[in-house]
PDB file of N, CA and C in Angstrom:
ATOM      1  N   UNK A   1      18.148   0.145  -6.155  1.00  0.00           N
ATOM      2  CA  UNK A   1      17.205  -0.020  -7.232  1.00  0.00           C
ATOM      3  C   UNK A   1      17.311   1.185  -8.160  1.00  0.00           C
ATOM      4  N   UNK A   2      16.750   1.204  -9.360  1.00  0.00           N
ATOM      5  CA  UNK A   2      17.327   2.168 -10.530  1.00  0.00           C
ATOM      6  C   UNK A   2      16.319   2.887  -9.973  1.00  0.00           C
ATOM      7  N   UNK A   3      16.689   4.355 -10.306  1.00  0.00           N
ATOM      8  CA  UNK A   3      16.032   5.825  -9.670  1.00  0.00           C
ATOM      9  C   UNK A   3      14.685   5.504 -10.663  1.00  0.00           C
ATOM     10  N   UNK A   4      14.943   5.399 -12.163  1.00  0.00           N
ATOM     11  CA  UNK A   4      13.231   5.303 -13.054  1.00  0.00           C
ATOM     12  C   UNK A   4      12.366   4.546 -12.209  1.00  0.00           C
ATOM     13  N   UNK A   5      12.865   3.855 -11.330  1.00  0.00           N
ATOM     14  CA  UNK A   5      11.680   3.124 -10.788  1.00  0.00           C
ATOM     15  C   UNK A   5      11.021   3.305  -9.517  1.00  0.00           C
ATOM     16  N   UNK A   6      11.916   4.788  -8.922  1.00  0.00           N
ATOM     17  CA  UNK A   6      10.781   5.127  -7.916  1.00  0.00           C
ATOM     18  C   UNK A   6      10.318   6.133  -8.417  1.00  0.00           C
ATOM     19  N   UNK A   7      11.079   6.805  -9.959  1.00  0.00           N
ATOM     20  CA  UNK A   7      10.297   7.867 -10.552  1.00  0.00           C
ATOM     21  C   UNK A   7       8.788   7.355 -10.515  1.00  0.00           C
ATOM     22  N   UNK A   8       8.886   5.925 -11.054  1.00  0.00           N
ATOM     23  CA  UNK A   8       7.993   5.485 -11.963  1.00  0.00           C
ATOM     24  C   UNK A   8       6.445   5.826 -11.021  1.00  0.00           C
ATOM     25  N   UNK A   9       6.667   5.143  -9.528  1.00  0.00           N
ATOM     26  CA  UNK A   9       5.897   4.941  -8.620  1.00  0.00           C
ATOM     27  C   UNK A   9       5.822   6.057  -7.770  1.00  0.00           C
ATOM     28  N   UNK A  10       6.575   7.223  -7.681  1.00  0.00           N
ATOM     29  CA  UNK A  10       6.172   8.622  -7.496  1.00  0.00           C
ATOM     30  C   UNK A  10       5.016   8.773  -8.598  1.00  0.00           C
ATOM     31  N   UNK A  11       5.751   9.024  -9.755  1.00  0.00           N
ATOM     32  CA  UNK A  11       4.280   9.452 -10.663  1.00  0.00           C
ATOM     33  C   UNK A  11       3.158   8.276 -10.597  1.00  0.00           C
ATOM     34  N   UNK A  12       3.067   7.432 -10.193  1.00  0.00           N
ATOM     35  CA  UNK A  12       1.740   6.832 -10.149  1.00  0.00           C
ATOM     36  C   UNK A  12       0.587   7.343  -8.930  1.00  0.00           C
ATOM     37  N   UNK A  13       1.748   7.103  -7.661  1.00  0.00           N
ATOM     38  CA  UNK A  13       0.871   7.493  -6.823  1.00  0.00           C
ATOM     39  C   UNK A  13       0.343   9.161  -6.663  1.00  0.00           C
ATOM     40  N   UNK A  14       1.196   9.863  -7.295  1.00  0.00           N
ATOM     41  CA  UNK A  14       1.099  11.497  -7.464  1.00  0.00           C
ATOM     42  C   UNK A  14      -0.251  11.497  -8.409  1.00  0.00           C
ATOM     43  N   UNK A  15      -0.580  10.444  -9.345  1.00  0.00           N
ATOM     44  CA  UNK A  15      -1.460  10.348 -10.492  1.00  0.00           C
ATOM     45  C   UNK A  15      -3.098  10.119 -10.218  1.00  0.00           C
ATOM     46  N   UNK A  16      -2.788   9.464  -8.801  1.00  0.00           N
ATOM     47  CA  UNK A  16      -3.987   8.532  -8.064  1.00  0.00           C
ATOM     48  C   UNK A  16      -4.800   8.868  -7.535  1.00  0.00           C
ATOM     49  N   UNK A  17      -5.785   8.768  -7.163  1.00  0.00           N
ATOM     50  CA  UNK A  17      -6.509   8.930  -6.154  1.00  0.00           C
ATOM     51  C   UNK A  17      -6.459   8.380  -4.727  1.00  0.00           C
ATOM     52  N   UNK A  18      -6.301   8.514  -3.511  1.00  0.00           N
ATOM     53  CA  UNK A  18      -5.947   7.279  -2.533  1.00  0.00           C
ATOM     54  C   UNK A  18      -7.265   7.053  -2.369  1.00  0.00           C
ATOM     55  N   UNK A  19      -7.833   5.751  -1.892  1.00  0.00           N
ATOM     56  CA  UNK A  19      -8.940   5.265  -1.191  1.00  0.00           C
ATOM     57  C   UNK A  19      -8.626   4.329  -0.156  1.00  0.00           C
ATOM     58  N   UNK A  20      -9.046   5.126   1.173  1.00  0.00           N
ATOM     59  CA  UNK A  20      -8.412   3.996   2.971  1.00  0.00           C
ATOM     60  C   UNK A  20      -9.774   3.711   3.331  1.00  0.00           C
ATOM     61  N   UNK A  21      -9.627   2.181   3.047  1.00  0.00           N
ATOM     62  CA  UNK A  21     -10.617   1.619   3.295  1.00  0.00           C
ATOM     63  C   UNK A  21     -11.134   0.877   4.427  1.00  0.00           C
ATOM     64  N   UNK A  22      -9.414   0.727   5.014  1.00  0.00           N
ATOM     65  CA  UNK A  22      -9.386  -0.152   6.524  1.00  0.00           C
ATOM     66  C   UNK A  22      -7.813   1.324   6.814  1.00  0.00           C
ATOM     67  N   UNK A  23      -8.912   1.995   7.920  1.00  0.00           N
ATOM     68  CA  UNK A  23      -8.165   3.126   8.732  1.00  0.00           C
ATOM     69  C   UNK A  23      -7.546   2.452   9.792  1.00  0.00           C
ATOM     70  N   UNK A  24      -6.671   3.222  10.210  1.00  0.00           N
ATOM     71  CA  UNK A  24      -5.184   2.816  11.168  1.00  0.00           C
ATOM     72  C   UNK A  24      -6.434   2.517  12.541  1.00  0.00           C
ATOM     73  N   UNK A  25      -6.211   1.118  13.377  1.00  0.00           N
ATOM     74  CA  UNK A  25      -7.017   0.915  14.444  1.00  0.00           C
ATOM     75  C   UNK A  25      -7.647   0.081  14.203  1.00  0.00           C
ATOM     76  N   UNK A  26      -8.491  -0.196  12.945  1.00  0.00           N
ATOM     77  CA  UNK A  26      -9.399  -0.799  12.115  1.00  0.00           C
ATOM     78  C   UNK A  26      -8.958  -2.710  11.913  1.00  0.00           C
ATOM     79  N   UNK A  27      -9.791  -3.254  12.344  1.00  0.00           N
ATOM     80  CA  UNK A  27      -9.695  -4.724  12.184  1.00  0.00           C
ATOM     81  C   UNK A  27     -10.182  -5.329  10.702  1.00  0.00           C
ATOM     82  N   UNK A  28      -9.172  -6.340  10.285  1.00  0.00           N
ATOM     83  CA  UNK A  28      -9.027  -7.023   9.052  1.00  0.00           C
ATOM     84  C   UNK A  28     -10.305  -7.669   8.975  1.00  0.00           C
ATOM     85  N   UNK A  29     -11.076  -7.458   7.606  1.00  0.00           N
ATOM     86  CA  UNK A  29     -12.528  -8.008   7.903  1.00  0.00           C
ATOM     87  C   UNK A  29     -12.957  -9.388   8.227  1.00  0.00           C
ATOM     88  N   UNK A  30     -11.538 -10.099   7.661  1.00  0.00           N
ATOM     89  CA  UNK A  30     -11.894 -11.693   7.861  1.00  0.00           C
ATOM     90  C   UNK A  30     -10.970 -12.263   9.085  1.00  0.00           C
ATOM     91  N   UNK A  31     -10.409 -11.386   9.528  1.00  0.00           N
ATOM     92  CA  UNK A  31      -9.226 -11.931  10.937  1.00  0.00           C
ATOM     93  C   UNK A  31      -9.606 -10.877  11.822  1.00  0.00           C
ATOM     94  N   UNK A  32     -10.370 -10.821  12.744  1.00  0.00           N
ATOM     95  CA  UNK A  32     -10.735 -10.099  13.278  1.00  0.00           C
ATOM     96  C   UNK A  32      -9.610  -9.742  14.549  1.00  0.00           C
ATOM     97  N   UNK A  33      -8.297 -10.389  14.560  1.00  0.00           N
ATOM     98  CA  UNK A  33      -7.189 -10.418  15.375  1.00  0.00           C
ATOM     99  C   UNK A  33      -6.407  -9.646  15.159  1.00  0.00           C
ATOM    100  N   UNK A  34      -6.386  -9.251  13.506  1.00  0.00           N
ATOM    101  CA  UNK A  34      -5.325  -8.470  13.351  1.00  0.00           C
ATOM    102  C   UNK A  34      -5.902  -6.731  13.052  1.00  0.00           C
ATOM    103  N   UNK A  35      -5.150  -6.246  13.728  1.00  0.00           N
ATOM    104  CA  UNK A  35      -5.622  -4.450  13.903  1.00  0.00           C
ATOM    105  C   UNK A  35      -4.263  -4.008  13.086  1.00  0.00           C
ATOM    106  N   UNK A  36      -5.017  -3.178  12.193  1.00  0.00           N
ATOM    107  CA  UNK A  36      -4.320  -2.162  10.956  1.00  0.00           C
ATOM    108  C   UNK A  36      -3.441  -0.790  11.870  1.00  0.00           C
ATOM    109  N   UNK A  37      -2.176  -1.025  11.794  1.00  0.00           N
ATOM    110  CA  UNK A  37      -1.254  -0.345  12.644  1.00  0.00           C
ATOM    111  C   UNK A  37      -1.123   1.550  12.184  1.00  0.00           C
ATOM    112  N   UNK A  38      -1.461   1.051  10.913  1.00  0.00           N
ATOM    113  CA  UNK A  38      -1.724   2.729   9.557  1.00  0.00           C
ATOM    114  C   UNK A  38      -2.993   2.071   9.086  1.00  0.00           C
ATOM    115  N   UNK A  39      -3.011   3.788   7.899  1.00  0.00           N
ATOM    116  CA  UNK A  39      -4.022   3.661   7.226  1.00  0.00           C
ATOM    117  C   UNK A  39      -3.546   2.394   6.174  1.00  0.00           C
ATOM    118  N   UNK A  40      -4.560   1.755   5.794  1.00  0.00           N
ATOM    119  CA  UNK A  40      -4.640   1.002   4.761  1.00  0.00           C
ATOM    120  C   UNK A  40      -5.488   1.019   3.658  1.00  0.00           C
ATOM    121  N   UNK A  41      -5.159   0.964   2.354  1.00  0.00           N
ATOM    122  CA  UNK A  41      -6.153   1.406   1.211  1.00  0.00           C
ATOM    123  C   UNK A  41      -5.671   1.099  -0.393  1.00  0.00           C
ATOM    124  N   UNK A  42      -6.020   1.642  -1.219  1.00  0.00           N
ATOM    125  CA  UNK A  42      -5.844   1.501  -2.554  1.00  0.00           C
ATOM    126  C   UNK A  42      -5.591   2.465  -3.374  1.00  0.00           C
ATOM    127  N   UNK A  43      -5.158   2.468  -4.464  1.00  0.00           N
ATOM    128  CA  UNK A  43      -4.594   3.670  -6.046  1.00  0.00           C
ATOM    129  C   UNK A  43      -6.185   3.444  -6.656  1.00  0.00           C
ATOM    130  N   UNK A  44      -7.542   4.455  -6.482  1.00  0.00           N
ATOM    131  CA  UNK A  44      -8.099   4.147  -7.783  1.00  0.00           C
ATOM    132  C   UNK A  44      -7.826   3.992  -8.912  1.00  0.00           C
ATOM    133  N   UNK A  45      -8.162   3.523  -9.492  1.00  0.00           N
ATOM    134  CA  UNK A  45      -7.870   3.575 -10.832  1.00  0.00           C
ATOM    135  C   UNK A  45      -6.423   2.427 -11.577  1.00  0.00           C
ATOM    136  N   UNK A  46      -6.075   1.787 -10.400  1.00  0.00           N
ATOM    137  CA  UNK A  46      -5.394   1.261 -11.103  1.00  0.00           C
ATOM    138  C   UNK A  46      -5.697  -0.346 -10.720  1.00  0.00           C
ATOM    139  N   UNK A  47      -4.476  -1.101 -10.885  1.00  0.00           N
ATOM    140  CA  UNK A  47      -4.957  -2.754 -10.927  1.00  0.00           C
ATOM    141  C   UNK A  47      -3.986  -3.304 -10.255  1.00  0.00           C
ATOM    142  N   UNK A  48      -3.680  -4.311  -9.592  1.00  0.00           N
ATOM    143  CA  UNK A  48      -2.633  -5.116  -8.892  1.00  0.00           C
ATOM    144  C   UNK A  48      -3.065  -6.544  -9.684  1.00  0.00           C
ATOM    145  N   UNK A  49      -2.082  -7.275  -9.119  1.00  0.00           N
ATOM    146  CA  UNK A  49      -2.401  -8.432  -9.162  1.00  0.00           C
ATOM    147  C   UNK A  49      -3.559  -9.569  -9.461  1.00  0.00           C
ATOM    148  N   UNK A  50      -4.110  -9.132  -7.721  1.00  0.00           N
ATOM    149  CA  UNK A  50      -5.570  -9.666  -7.958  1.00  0.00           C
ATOM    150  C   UNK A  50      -6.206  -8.902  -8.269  1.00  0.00           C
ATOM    151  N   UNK A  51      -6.477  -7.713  -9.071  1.00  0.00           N
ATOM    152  CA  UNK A  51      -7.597  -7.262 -10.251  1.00  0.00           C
ATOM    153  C   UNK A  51      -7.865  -6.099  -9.571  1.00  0.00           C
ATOM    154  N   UNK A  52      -7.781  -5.764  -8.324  1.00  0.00           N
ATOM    155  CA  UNK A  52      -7.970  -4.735  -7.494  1.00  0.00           C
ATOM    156  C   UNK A  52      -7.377  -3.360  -7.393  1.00  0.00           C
ATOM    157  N   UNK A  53      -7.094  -2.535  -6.796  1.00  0.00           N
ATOM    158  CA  UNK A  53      -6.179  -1.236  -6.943  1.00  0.00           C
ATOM    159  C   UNK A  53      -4.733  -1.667  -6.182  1.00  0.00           C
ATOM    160  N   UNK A  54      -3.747  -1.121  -6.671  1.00  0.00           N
ATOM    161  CA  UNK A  54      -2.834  -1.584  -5.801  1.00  0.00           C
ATOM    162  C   UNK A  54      -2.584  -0.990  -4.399  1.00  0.00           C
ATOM    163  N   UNK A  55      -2.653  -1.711  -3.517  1.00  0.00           N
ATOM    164  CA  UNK A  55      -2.559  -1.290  -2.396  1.00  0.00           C
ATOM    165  C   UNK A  55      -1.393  -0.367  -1.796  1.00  0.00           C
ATOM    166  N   UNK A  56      -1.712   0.620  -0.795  1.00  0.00           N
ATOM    167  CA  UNK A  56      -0.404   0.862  -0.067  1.00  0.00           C
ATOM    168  C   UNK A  56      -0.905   1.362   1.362  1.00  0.00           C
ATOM    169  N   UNK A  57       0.319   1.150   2.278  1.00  0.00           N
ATOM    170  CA  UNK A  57       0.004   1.874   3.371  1.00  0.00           C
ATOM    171  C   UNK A  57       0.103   3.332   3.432  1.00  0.00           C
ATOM    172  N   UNK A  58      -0.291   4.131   4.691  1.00  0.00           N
ATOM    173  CA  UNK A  58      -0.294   5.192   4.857  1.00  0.00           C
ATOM    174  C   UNK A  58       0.514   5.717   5.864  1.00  0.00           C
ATOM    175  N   UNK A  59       1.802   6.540   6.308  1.00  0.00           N
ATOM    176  CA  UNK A  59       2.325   6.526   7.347  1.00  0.00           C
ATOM    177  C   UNK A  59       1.969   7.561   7.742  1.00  0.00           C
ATOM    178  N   UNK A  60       3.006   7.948   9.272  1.00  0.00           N
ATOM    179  CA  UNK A  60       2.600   9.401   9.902  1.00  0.00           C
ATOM    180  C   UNK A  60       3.563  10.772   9.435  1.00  0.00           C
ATOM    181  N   UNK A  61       4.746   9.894   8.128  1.00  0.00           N
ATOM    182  CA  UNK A  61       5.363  11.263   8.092  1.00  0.00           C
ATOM    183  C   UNK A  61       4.699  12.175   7.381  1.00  0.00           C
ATOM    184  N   UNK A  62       5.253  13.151   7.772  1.00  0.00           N
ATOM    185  CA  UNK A  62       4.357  14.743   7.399  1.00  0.00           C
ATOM    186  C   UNK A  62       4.381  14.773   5.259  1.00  0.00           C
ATOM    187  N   UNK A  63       5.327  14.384   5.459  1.00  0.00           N
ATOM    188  CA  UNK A  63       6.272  14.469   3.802  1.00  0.00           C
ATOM    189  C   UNK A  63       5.045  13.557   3.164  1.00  0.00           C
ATOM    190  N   UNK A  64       4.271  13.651   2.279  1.00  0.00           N
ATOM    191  CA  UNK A  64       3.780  12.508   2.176  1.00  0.00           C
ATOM    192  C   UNK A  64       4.004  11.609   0.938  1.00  0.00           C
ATOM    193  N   UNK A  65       5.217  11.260   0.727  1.00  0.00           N
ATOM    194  CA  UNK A  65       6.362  10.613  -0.636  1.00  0.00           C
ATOM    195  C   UNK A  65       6.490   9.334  -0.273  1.00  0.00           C
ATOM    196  N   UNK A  66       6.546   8.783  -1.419  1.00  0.00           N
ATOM    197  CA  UNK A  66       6.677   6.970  -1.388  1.00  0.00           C
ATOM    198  C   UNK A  66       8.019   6.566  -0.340  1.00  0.00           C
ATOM    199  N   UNK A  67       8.154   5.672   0.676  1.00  0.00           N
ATOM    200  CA  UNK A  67       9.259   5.275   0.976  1.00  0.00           C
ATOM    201  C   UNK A  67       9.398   3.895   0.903  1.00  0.00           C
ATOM    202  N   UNK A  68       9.051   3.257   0.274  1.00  0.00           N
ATOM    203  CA  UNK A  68       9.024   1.607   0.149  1.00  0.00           C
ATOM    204  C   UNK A  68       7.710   1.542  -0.590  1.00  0.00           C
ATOM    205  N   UNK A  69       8.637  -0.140  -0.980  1.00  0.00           N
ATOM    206  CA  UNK A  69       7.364  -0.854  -1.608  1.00  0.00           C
ATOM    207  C   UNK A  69       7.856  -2.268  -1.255  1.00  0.00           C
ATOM    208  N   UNK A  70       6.872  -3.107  -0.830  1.00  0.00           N
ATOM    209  CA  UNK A  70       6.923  -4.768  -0.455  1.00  0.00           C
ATOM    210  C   UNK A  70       6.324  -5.296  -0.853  1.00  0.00           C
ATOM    211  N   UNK A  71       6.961  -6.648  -1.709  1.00  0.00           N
ATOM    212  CA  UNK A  71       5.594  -7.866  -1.820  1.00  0.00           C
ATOM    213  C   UNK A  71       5.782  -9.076  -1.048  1.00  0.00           C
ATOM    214  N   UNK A  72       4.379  -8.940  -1.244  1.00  0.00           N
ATOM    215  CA  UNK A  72       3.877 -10.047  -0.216  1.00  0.00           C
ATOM    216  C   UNK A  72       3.702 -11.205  -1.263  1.00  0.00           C
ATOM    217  N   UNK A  73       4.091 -12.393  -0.843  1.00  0.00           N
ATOM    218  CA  UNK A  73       3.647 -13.891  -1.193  1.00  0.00           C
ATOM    219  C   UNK A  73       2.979 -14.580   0.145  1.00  0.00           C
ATOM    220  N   UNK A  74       1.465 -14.511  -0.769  1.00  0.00           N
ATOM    221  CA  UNK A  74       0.736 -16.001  -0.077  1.00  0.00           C
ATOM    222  C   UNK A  74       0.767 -17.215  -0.331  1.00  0.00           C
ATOM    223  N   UNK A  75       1.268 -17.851   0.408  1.00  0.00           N
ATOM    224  CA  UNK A  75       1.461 -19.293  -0.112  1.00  0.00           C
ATOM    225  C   UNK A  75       0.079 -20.186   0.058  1.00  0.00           C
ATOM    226  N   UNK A  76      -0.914 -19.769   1.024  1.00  0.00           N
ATOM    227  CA  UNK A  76      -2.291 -20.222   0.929  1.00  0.00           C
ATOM    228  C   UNK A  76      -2.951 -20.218  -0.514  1.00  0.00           C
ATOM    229  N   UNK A  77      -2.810 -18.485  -0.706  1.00  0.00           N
ATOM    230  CA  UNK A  77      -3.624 -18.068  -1.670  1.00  0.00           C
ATOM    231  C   UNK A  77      -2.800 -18.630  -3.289  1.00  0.00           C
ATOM    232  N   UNK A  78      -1.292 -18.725  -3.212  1.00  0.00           N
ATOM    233  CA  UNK A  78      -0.790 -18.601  -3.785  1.00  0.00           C
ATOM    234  C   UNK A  78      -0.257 -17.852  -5.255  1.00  0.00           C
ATOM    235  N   UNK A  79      -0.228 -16.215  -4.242  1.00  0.00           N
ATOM    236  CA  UNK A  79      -0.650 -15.255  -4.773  1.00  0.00           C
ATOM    237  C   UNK A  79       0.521 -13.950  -4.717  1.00  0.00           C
ATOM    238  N   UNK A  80       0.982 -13.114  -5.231  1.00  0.00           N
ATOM    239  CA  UNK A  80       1.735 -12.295  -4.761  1.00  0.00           C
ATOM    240  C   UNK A  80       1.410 -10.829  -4.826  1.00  0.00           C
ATOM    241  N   UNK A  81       1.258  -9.972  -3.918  1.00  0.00           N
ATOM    242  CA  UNK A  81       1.063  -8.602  -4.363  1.00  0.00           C
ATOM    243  C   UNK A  81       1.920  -7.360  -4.115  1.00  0.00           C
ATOM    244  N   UNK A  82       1.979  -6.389  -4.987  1.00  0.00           N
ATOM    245  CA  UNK A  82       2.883  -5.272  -4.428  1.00  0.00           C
ATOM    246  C   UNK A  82       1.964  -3.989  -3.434  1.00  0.00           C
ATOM    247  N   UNK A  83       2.833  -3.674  -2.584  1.00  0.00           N
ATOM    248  CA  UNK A  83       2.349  -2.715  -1.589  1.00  0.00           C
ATOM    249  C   UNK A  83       3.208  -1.645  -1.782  1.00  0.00           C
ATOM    250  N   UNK A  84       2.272  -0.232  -1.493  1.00  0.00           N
ATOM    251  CA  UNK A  84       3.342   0.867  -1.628  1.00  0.00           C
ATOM    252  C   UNK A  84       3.003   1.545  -0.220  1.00  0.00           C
ATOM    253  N   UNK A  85       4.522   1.995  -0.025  1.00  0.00           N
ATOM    254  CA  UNK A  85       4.871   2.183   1.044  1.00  0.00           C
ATOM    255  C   UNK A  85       4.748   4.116   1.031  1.00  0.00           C
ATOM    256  N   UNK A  86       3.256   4.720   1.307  1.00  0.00           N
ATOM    257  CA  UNK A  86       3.855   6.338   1.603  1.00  0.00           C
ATOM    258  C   UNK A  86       3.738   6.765   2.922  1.00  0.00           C
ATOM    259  N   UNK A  87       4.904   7.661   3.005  1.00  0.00           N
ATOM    260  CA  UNK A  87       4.946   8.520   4.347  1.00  0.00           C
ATOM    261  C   UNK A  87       5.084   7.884   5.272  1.00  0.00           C
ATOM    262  N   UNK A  88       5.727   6.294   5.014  1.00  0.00           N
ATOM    263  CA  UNK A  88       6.089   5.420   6.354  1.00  0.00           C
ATOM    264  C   UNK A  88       7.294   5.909   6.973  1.00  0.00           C
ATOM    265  N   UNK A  89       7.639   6.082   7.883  1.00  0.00           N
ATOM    266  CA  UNK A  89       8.719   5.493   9.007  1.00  0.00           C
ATOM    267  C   UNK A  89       9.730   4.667   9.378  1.00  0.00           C
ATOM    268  N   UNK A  90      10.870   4.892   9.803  1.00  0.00           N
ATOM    269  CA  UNK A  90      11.354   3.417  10.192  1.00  0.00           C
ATOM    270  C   UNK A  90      10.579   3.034  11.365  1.00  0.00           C
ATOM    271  N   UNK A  91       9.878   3.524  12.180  1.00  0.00           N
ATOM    272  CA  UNK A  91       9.493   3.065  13.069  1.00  0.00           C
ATOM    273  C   UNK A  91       7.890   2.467  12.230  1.00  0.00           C
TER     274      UNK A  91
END
């Protein structure tokens, strides 16, 4: 992928505020099955998709720099969103 575009999303998330709203352990409010493996949370200030902040996870590396980003398609919702990936792991 072209380097401007993890510039792009370095400087966003460097820009942000984080807000973890569902901490690593923490059960999904409407699936009470699924347990949040990281932190999970949002960019104040900014917007995704559905109108919200864009989401990203939180990993355990020390470094704490973007290493991915994934979208998700719901085919229920029929909806797609981007996730940013910091301080994840391959594991």
């Amino acid at each position: 992928m072209d380097d401007k575009f993890w510039k792009a999303v370095d400087a966003l998330v460097g820009a942000s505020e984080i807000k973890i709203d569902r901490p690593k352990g923490s059960t999904h409010p409407r699936h009470p099955m699924v347990v949040y493996p990281l932190d999970y949370g949002y960019l104040i200030g900014t917007r995704s998709g559905d109108r919200a902040g864009i989401d990203l996870w939180v990993g355990t590396h020390k470094e704490r720099r973007v290493t991915g980003v994934v979208c998700t398609i719901d085919l229920d919702k029929g909806d797609a969103e981007v996730k940013i990936l910091l301080g994840c792991t391959d594991d």
